[in-house]
Every structure is written in structure tokens, then in C-alpha cells.
C-alpha atoms as a PDB file:
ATOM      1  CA  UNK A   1     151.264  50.002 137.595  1.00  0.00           C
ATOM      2  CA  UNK A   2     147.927  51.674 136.486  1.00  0.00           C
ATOM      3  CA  UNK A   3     146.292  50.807 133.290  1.00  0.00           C
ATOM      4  CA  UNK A   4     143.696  52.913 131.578  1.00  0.00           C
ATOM      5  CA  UNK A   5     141.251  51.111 128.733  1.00  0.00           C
ATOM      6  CA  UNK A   6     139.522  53.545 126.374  1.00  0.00           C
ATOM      7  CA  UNK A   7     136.837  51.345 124.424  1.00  0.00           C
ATOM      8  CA  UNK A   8     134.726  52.980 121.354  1.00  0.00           C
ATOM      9  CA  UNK A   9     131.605  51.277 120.443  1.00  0.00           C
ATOM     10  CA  UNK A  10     129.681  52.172 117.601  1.00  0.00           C
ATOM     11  CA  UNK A  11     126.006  50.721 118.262  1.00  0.00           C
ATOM     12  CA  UNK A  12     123.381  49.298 115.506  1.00  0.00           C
ATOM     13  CA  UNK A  13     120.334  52.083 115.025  1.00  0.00           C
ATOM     14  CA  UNK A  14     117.362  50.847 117.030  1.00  0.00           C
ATOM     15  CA  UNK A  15     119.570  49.033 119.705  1.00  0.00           C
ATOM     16  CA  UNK A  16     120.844  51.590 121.862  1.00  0.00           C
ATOM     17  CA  UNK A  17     118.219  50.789 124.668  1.00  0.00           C
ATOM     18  CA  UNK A  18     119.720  46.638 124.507  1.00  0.00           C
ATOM     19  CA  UNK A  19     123.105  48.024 124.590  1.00  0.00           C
ATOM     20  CA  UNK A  20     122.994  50.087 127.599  1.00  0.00           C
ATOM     21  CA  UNK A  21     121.308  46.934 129.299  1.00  0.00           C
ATOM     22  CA  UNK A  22     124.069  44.532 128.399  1.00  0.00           C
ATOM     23  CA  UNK A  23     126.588  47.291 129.090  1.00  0.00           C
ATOM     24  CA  UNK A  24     125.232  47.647 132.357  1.00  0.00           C
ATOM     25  CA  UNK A  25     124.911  43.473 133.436  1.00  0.00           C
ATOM     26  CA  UNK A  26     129.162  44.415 132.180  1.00  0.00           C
ATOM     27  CA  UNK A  27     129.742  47.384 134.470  1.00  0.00           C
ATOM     28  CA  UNK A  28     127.971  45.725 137.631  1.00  0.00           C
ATOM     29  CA  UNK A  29     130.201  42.380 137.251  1.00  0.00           C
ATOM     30  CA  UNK A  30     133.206  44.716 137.038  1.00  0.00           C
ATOM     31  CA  UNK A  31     132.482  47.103 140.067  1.00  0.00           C
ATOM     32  CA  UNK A  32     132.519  44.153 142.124  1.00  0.00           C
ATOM     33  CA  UNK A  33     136.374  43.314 141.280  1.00  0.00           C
ATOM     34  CA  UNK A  34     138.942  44.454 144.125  1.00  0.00           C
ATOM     35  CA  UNK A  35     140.933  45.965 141.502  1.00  0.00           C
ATOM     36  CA  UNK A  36     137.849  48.132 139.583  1.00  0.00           C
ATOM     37  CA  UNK A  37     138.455  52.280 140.015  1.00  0.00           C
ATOM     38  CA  UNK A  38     135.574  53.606 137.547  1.00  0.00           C
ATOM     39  CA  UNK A  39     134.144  53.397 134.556  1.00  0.00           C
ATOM     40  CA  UNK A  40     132.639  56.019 132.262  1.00  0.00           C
ATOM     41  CA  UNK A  41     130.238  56.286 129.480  1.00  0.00           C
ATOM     42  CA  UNK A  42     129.834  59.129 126.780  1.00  0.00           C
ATOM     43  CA  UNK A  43     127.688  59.334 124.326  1.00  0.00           C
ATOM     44  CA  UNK A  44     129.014  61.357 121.120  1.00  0.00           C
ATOM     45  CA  UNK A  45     126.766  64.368 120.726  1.00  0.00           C
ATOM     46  CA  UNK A  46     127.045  64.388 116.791  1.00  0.00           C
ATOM     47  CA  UNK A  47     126.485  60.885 116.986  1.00  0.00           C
ATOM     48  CA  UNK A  48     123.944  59.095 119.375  1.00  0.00           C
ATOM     49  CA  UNK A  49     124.961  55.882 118.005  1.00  0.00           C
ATOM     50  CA  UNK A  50     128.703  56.176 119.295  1.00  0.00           C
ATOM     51  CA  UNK A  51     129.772  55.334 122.809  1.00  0.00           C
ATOM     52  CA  UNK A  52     132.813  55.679 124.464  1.00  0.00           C
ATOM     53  CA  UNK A  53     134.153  53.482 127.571  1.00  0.00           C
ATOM     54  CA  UNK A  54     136.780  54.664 129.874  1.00  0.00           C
END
């Protein structure tokens, strides 16, 4: 059984740059689990300050 998580994150102005660098510390843990497939990040054009995780 596959499961897909779709994660929205709307960020604090000014802390974009911290964000990223937690987010990453996050991503890097997870790639390393036997049962990780991919991850990816969008930023929302109209919106710099809202992510989305999937």
C-alpha cells in the first residue's frame, strides 16, 4: 500500500532562509529510511512565504 503526504507550510516573513535549513536537516534524515521514494518542495509563486511538501 502506497501513501502520499501533501504538507502546506506557511512560513513567518524574514525566516524563509531558517526554514529551508531545518527543512533540509528533515529531508536528509528521511532519505536515509528504506522506505523514503521522494520528496518535493514548491514554493507558491503569488506567495514566497508558502511552501508545499509532497
Amino acid at each position: 500500500m502506497s501513501v502520499a503526504y501533501v504538507i502546506a507550510f506557511q512560513v513567518r516573513p524574514g525566516q524563509q532562509d531558517r526554514f529551508l535549513a531545518l527543512l533540509a536537516g528533515v529531508l536528509d534524515a528521511m532519505r536515509k529510511e528504506t522506505t523514503y521514494r521522494g520528496a518535493t518542495l514548491h514554493v507558491d509563486p503569488a506567495d514566497p512565504l508558502h511552501f508545499l511538501l509532497h
